[in-house]
N, C-alpha and C. Protein backbone atom coordinates (compact mmCIF):
# COMPACT_ATOMS: atom_id res chain seq x y z
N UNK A 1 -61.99 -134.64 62.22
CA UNK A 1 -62.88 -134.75 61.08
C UNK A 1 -63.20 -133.36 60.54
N UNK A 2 -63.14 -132.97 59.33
CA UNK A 2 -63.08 -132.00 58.13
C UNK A 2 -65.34 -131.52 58.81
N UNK A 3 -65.16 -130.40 59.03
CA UNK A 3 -66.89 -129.81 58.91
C UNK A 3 -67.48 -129.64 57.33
N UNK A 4 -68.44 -130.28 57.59
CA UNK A 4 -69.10 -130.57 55.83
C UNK A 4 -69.54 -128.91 55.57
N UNK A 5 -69.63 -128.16 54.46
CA UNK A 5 -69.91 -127.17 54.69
C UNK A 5 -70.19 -126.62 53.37
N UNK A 6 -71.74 -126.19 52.84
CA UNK A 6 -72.98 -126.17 52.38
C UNK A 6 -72.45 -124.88 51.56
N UNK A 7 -72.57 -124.28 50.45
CA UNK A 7 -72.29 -123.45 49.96
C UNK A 7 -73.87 -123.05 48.93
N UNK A 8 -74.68 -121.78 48.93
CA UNK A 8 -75.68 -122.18 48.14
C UNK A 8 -74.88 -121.47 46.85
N UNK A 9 -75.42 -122.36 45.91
CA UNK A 9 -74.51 -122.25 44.70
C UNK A 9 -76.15 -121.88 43.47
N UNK A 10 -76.76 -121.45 43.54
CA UNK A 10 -78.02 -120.70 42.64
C UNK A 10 -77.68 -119.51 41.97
N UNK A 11 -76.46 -118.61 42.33
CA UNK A 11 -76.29 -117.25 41.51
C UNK A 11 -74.91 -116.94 42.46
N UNK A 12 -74.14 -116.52 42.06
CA UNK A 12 -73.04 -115.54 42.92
C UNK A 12 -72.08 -116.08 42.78
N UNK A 13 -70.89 -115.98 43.43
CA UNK A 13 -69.83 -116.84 43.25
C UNK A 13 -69.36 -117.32 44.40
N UNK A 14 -69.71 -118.17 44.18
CA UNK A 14 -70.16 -119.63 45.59
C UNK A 14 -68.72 -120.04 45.29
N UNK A 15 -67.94 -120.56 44.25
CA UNK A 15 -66.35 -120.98 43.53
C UNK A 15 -65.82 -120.45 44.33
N UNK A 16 -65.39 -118.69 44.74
CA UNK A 16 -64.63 -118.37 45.67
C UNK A 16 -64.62 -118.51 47.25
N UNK A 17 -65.78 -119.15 47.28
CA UNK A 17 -66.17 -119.33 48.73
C UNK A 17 -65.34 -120.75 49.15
N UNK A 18 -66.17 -121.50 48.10
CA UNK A 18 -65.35 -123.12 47.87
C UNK A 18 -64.19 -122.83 48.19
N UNK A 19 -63.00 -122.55 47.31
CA UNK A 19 -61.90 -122.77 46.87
C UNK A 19 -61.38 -121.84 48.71
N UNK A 20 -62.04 -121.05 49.77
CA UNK A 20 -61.51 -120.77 50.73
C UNK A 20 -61.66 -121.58 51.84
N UNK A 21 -63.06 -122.01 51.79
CA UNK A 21 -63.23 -123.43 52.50
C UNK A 21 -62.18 -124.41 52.73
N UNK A 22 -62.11 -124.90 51.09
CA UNK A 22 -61.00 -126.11 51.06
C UNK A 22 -59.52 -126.11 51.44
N UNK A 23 -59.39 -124.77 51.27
CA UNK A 23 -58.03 -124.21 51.70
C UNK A 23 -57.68 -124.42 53.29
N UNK A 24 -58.67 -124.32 54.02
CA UNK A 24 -59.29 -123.99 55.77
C UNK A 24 -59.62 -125.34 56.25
N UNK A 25 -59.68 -126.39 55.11
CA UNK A 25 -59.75 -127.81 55.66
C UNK A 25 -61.23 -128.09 55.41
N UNK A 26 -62.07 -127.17 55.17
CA UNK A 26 -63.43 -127.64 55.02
C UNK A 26 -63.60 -128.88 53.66
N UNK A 27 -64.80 -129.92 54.36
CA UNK A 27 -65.31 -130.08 53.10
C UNK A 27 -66.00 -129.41 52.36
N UNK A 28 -66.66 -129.13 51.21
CA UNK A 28 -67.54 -128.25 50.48
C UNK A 28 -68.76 -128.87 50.04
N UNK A 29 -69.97 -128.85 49.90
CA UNK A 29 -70.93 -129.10 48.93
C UNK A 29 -71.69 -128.21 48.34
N UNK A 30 -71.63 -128.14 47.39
CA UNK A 30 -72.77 -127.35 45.98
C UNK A 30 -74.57 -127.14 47.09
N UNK A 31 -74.88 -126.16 46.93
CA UNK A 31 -76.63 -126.86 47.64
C UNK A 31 -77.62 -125.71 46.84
N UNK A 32 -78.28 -126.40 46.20
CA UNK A 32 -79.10 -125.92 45.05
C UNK A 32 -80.44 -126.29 45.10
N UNK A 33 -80.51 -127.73 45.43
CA UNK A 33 -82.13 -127.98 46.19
C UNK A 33 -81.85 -128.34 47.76
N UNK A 34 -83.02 -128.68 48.18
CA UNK A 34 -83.60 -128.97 49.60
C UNK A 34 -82.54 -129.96 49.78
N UNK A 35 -82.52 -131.23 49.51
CA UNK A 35 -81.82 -132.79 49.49
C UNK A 35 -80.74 -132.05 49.96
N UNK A 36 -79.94 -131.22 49.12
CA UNK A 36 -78.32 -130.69 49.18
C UNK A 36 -78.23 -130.61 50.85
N UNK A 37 -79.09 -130.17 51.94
CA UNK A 37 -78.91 -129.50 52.90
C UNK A 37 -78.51 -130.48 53.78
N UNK A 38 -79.13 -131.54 53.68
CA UNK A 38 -78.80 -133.03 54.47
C UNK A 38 -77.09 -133.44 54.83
N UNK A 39 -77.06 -133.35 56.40
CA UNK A 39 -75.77 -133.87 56.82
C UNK A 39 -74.82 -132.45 56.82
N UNK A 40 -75.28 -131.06 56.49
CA UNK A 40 -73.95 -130.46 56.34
C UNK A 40 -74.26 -129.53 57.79
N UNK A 41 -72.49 -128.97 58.31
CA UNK A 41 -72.35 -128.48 59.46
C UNK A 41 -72.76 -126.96 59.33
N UNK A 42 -72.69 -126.26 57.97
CA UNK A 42 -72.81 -124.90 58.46
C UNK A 42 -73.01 -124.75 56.84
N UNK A 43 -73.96 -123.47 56.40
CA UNK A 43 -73.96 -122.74 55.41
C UNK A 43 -73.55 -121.78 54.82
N UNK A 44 -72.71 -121.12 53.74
CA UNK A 44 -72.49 -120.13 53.44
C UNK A 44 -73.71 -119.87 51.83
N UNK A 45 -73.92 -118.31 52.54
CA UNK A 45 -75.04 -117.82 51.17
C UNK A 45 -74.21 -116.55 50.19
N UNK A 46 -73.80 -116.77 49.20
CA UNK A 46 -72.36 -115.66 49.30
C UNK A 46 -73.37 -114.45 48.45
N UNK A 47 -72.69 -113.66 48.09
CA UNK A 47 -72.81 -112.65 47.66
C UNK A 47 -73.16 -112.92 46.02
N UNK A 48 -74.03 -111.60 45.44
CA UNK A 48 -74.67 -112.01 44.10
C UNK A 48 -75.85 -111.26 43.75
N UNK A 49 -76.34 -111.14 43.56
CA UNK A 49 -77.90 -110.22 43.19
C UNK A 49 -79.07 -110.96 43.54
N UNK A 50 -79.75 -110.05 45.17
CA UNK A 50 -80.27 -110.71 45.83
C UNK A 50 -82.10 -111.12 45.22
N UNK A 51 -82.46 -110.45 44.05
CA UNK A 51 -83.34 -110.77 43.94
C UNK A 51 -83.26 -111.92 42.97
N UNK A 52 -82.41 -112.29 41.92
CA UNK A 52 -81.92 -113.19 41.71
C UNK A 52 -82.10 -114.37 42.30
N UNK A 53 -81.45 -114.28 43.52
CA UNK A 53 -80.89 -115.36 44.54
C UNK A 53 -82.34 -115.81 44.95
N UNK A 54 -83.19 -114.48 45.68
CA UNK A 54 -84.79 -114.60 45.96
C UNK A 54 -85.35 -115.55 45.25
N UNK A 55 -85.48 -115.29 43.96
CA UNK A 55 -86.25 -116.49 42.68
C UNK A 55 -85.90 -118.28 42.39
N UNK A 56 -84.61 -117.91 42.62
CA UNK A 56 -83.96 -119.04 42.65
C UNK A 56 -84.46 -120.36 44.40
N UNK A 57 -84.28 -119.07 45.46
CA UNK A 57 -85.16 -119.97 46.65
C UNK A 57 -86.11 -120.07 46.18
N UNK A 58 -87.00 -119.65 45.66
CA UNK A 58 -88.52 -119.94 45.49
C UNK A 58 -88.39 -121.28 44.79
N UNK A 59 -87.82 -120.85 43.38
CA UNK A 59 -88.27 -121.78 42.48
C UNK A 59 -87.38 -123.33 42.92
N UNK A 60 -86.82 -123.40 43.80
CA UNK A 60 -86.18 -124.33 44.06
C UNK A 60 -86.55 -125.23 45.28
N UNK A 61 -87.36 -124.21 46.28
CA UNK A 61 -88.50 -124.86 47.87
C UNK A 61 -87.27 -124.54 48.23
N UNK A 62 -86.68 -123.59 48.91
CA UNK A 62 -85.40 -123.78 49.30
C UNK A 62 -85.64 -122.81 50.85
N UNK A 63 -87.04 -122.20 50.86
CA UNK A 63 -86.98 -121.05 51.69
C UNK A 63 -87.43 -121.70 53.41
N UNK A 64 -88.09 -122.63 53.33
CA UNK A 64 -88.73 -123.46 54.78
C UNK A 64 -87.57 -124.10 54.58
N UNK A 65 -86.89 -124.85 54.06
CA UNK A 65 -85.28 -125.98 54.41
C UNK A 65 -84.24 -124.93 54.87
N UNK A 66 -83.86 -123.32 54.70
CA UNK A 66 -83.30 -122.81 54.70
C UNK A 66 -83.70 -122.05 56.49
N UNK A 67 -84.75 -122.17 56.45
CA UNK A 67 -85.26 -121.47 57.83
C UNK A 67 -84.91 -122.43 58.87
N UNK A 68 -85.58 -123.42 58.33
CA UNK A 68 -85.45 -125.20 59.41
C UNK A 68 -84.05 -125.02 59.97
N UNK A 69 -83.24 -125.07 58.90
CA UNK A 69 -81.37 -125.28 58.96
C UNK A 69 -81.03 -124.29 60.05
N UNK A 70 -81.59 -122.55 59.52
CA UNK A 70 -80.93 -121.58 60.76
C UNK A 70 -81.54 -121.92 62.70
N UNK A 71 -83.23 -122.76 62.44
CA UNK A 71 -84.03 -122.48 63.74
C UNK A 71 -83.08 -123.72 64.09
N UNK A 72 -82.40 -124.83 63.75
CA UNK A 72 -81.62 -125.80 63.96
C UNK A 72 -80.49 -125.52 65.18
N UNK A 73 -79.74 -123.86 64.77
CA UNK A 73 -78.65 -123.87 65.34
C UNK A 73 -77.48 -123.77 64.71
N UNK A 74 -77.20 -124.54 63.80
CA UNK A 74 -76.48 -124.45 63.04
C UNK A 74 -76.00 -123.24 62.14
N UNK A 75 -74.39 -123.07 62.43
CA UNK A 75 -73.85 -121.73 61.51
C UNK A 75 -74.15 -121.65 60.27
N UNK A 76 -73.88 -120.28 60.41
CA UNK A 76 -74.72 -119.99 58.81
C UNK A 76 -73.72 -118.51 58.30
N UNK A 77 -73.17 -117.91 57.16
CA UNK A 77 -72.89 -117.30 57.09
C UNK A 77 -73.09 -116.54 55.80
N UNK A 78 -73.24 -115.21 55.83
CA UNK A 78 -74.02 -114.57 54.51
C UNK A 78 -73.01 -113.25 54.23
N UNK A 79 -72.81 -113.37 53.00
CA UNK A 79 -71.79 -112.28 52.64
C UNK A 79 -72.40 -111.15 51.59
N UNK A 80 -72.46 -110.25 51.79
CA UNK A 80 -73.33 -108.95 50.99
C UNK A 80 -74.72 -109.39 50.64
N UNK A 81 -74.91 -110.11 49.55
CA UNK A 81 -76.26 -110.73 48.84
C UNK A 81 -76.82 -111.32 50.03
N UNK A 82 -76.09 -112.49 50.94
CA UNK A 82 -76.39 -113.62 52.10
C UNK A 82 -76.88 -112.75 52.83
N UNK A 83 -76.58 -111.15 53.28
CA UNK A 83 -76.64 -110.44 54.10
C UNK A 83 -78.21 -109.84 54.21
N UNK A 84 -78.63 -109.52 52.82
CA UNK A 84 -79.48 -109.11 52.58
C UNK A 84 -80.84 -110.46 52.56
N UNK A 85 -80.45 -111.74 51.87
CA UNK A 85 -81.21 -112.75 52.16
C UNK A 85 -81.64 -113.02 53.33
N UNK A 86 -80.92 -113.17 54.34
CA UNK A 86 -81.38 -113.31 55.94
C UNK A 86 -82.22 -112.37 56.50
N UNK A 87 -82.54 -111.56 55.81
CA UNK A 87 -83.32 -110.26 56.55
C UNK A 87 -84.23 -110.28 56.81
N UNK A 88 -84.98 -109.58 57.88
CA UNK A 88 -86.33 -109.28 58.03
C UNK A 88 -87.52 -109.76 56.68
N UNK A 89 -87.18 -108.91 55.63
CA UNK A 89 -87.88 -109.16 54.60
C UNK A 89 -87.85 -109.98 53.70
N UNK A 90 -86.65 -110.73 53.90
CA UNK A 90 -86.37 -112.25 52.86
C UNK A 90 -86.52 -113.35 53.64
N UNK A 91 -85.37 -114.00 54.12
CA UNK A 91 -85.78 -115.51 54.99
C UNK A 91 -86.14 -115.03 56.26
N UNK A 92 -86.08 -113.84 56.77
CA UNK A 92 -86.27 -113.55 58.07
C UNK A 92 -85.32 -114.69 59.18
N UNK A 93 -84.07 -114.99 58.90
CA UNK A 93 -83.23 -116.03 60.16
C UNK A 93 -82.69 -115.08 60.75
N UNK A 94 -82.45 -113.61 60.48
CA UNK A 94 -82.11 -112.81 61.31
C UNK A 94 -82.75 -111.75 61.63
N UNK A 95 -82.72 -110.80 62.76
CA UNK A 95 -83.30 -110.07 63.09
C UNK A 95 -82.76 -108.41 62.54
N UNK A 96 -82.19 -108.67 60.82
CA UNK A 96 -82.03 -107.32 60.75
C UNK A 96 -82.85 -106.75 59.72
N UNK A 97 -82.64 -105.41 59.16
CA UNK A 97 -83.07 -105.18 57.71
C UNK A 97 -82.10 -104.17 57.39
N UNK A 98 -81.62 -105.08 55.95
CA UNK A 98 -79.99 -105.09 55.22
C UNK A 98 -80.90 -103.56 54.02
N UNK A 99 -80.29 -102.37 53.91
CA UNK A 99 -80.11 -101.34 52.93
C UNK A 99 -79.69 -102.15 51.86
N UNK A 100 -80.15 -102.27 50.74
CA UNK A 100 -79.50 -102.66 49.34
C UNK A 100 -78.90 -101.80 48.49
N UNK A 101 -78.02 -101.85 48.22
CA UNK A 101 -76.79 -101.06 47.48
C UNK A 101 -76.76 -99.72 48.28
N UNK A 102 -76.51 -100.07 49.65
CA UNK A 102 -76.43 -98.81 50.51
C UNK A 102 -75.15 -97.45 50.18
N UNK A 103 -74.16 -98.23 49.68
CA UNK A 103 -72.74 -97.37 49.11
C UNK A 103 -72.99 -96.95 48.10
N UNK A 104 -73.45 -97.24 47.54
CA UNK A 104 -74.01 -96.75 45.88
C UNK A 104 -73.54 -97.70 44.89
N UNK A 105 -73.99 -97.19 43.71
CA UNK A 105 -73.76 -98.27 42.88
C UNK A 105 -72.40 -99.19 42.91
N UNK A 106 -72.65 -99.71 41.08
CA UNK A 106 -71.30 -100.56 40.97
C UNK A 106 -69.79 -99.59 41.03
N UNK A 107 -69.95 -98.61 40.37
CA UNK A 107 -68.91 -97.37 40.08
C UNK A 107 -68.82 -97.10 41.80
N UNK A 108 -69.22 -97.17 42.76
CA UNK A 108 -69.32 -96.73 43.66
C UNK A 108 -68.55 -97.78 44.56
N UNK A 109 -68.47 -98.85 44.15
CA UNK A 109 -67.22 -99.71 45.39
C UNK A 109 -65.93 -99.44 45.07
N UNK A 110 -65.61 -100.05 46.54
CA UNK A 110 -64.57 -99.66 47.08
C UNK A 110 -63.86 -100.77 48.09
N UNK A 111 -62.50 -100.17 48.35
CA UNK A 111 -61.99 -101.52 49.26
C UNK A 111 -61.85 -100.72 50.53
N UNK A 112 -61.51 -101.23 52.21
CA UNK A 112 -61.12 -100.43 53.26
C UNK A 112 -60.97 -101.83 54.16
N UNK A 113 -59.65 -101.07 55.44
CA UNK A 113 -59.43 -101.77 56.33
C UNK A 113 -60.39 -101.82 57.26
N UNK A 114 -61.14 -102.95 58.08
CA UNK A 114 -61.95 -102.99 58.90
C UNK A 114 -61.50 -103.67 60.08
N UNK A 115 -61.81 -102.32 61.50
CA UNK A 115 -61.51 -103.26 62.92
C UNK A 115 -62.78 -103.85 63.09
N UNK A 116 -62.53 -105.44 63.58
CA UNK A 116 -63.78 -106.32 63.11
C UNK A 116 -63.82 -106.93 64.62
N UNK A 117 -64.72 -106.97 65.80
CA UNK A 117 -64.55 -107.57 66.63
C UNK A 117 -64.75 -108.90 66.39
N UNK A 118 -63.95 -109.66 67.23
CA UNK A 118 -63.72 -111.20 67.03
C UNK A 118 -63.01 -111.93 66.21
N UNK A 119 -62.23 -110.78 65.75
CA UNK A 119 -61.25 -111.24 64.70
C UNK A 119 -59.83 -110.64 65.00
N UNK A 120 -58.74 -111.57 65.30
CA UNK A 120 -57.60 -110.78 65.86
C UNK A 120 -56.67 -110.94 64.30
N UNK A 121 -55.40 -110.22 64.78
CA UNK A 121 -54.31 -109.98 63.70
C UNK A 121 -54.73 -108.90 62.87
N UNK A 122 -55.16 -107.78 63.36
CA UNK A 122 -55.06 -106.56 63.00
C UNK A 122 -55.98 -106.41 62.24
N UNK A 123 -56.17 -105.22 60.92
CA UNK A 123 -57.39 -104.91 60.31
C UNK A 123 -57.45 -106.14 59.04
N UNK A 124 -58.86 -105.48 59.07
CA UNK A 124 -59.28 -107.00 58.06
C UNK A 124 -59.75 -106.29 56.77
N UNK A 125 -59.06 -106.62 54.99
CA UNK A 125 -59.27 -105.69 54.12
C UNK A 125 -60.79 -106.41 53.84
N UNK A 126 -61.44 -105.33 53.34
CA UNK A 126 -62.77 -105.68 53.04
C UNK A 126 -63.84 -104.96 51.65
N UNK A 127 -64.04 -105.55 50.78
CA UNK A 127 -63.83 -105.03 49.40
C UNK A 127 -65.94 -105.11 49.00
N UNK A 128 -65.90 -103.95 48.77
CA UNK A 128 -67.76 -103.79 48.83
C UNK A 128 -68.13 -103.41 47.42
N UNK A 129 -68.67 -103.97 47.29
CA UNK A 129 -69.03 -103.68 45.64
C UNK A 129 -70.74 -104.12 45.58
N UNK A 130 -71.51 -102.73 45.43
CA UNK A 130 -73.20 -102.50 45.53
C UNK A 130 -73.41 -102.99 46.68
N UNK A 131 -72.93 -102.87 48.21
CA UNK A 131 -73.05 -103.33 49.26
C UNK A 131 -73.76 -103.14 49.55
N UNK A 132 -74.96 -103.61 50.70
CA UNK A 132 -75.78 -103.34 52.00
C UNK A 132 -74.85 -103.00 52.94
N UNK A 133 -76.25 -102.49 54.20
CA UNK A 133 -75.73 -101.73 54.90
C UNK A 133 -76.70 -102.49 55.96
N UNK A 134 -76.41 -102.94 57.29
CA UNK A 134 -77.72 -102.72 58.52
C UNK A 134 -78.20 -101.83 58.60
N UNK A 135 -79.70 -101.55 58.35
CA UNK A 135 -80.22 -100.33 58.55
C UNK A 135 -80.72 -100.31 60.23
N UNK A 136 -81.31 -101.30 59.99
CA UNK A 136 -82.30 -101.98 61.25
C UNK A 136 -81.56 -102.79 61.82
N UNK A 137 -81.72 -103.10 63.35
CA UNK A 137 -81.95 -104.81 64.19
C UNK A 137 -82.25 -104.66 65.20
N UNK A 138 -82.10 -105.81 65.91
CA UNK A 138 -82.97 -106.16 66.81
C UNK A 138 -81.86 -106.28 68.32
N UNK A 139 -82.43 -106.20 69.38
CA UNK A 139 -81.55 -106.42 70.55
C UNK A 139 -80.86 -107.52 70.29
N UNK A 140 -80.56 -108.32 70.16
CA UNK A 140 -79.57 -109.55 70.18
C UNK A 140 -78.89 -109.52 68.90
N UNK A 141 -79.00 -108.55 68.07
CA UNK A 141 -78.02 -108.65 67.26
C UNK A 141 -76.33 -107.61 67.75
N UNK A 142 -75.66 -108.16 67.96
CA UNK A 142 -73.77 -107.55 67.48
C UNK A 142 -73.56 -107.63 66.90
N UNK A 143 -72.94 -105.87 66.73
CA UNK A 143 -73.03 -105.13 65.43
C UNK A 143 -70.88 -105.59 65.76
N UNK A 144 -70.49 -106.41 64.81
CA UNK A 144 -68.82 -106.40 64.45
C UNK A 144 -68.10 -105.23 63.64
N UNK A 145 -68.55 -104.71 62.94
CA UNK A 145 -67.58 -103.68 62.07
C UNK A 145 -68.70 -102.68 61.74
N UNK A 146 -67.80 -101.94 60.96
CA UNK A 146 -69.18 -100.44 60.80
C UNK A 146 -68.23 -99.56 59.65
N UNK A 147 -68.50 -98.92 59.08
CA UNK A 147 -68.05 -98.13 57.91
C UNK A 147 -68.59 -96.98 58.24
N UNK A 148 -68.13 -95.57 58.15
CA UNK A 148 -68.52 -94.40 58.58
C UNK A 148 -69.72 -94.38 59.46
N UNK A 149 -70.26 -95.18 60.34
CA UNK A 149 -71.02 -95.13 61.18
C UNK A 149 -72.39 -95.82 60.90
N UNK A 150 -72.51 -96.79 59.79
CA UNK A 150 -72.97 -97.51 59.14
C UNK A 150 -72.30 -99.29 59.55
N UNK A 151 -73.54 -100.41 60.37
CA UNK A 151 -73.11 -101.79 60.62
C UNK A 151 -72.78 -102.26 59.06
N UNK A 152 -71.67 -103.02 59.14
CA UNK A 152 -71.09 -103.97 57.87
C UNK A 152 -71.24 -105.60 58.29
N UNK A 153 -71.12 -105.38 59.64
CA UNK A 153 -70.66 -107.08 60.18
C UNK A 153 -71.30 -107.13 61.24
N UNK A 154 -72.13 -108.20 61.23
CA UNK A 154 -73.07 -108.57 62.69
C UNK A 154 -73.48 -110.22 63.12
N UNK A 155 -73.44 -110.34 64.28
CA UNK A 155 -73.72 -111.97 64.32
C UNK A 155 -75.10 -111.82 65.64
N UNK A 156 -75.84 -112.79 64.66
CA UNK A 156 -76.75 -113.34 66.37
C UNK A 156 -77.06 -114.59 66.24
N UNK A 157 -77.04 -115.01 67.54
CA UNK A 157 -76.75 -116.43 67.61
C UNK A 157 -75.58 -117.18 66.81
N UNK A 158 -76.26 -117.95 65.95
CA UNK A 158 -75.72 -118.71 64.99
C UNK A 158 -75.63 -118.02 63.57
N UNK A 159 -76.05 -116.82 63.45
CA UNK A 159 -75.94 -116.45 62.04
C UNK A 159 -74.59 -115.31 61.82
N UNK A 160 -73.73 -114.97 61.34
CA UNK A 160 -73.05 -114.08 61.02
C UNK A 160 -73.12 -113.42 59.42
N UNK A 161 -72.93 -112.07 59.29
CA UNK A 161 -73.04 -111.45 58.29
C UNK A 161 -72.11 -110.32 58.32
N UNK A 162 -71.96 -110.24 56.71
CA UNK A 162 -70.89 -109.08 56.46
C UNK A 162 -71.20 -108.70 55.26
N UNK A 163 -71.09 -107.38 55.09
CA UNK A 163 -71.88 -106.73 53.99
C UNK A 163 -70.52 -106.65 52.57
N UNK A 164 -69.54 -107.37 52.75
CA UNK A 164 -68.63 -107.37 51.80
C UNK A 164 -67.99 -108.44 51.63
N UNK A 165 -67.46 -108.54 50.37
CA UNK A 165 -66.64 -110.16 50.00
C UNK A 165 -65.42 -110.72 50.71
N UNK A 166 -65.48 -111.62 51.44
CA UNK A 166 -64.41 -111.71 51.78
C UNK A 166 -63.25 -112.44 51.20
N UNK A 167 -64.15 -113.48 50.13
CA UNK A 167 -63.94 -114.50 49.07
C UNK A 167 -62.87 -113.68 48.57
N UNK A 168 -63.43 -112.45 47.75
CA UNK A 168 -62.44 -111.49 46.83
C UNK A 168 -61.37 -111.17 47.20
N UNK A 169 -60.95 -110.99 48.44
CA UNK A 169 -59.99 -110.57 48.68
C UNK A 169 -58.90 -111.25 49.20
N UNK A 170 -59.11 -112.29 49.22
CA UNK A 170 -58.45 -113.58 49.66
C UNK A 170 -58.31 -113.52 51.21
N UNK A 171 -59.05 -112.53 51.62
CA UNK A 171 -59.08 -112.55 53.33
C UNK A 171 -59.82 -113.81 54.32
N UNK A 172 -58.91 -115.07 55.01
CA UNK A 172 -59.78 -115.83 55.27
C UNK A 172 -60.00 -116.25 56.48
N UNK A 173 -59.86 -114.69 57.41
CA UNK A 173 -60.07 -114.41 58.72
C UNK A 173 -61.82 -115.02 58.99
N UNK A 174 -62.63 -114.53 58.05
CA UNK A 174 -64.17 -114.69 58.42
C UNK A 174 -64.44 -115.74 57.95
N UNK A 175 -63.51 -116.71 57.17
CA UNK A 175 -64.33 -117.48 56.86
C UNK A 175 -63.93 -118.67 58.17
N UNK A 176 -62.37 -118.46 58.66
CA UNK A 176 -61.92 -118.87 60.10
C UNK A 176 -62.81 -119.11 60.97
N UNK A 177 -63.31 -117.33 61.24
CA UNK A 177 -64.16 -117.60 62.48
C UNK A 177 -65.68 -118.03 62.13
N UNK A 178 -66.23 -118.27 61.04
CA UNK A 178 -67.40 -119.10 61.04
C UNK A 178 -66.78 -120.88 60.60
N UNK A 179 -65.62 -120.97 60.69
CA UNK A 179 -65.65 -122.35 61.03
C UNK A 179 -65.28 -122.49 62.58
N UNK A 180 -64.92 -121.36 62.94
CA UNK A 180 -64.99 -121.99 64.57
C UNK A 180 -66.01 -122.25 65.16
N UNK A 181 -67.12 -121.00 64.55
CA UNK A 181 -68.56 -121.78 65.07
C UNK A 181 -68.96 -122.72 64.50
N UNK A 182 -68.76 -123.23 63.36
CA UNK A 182 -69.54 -124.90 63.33
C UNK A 182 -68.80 -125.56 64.11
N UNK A 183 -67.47 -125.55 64.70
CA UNK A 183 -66.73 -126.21 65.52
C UNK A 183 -67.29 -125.86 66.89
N UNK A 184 -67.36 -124.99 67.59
CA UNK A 184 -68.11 -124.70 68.70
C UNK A 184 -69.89 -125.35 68.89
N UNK A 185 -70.22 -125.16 67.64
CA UNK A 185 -71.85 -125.66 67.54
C UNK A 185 -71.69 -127.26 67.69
N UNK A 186 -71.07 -128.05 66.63
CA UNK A 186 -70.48 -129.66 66.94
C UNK A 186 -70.52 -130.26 68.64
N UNK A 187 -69.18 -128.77 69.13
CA UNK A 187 -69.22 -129.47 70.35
C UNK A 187 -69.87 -129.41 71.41
């Protein structure tokens, strides 16, 4: 059976997330209000302009259904914007605090190969555009990749994050290994 799998679709481009999902066997759903969250195996929060994204949880009750879902167990995965949403200072489901546009601006991204623990078949391209950075975390967070000595990729527990698109690049190593954890979480 196909893992149902939650895409929040309020700002960003949730489409490229979809269209990697479906590719990977996932089902997909749109999730824009609370209702949307019902029945699905794992979340992706993609990348987009996080204060944006911020207004949009509010104005939508999306921020207690969104907490419920991570204290649940259930995978969850946040890509640049997602990265920064989970933080200390936004939904707080993870124990970090994400730098906003830590690389510098838009003129300022860039693409690079990343050794990513937990991800085999060599480096993984990874394309950052107004990225965060982990500034902060907490003991139980693993730190996966790092850019000049700066975390990009970190998981605790059930949450994983990466401070760059992976959608964009058609790389669909990460989106792999967060379906292995809704597959691992299932079983």
């Amino acid at each position: 059976m196909s893992p149902l799998v939650g895409v929040l679709a309020l700002q960003g481009d949730f489409a490229a997330h979809t269209a990697i999902l479906e590719a990977l066997g996932a089902e997909v759903r749109e999730i824009r209000v609370p209702g949307d969250l019902t029945g699905i195996d794992g979340l992706v929060i993609p990348g987009g302009e996080s204060t944006t994204m911020t207004l949009g949880v509010e104005r939508e009750g999306l921020g207690d259904p969104l907490r419920s879902f991570a204290k649940e167990g259930k995978p969850l995965l946040g890509t640049c914007a997602g990265m920064i949403m989970v933080d200390r200072d936004h939904l707080a489901i993870m124990d970090i605090r994400a730098a906003r546009n830590a690389f510098g601006r838009q003129v300022n991204s860039f693409e690079q190969d990343l050794d990513f623990d937990g991800i085999q078949g060599g480096p993984l391209r990874a394309v950052f555009i107004r990225a965060p950075w982990i500034a902060e975390h907490g003991p139980a967070v693993e730190i996966l990749a790092e850019v000049d000595g700066h975390a990009v990729a970190a998981r605790e527990a059930n949450v994983l994050v990466v401070s760059f698109h992976p959608e964009i690049s058609g790389e669909p190593r990460v989106h792999e290994l967060f379906l292995e954890m809704i597959t691992a979480h299932a079983s």
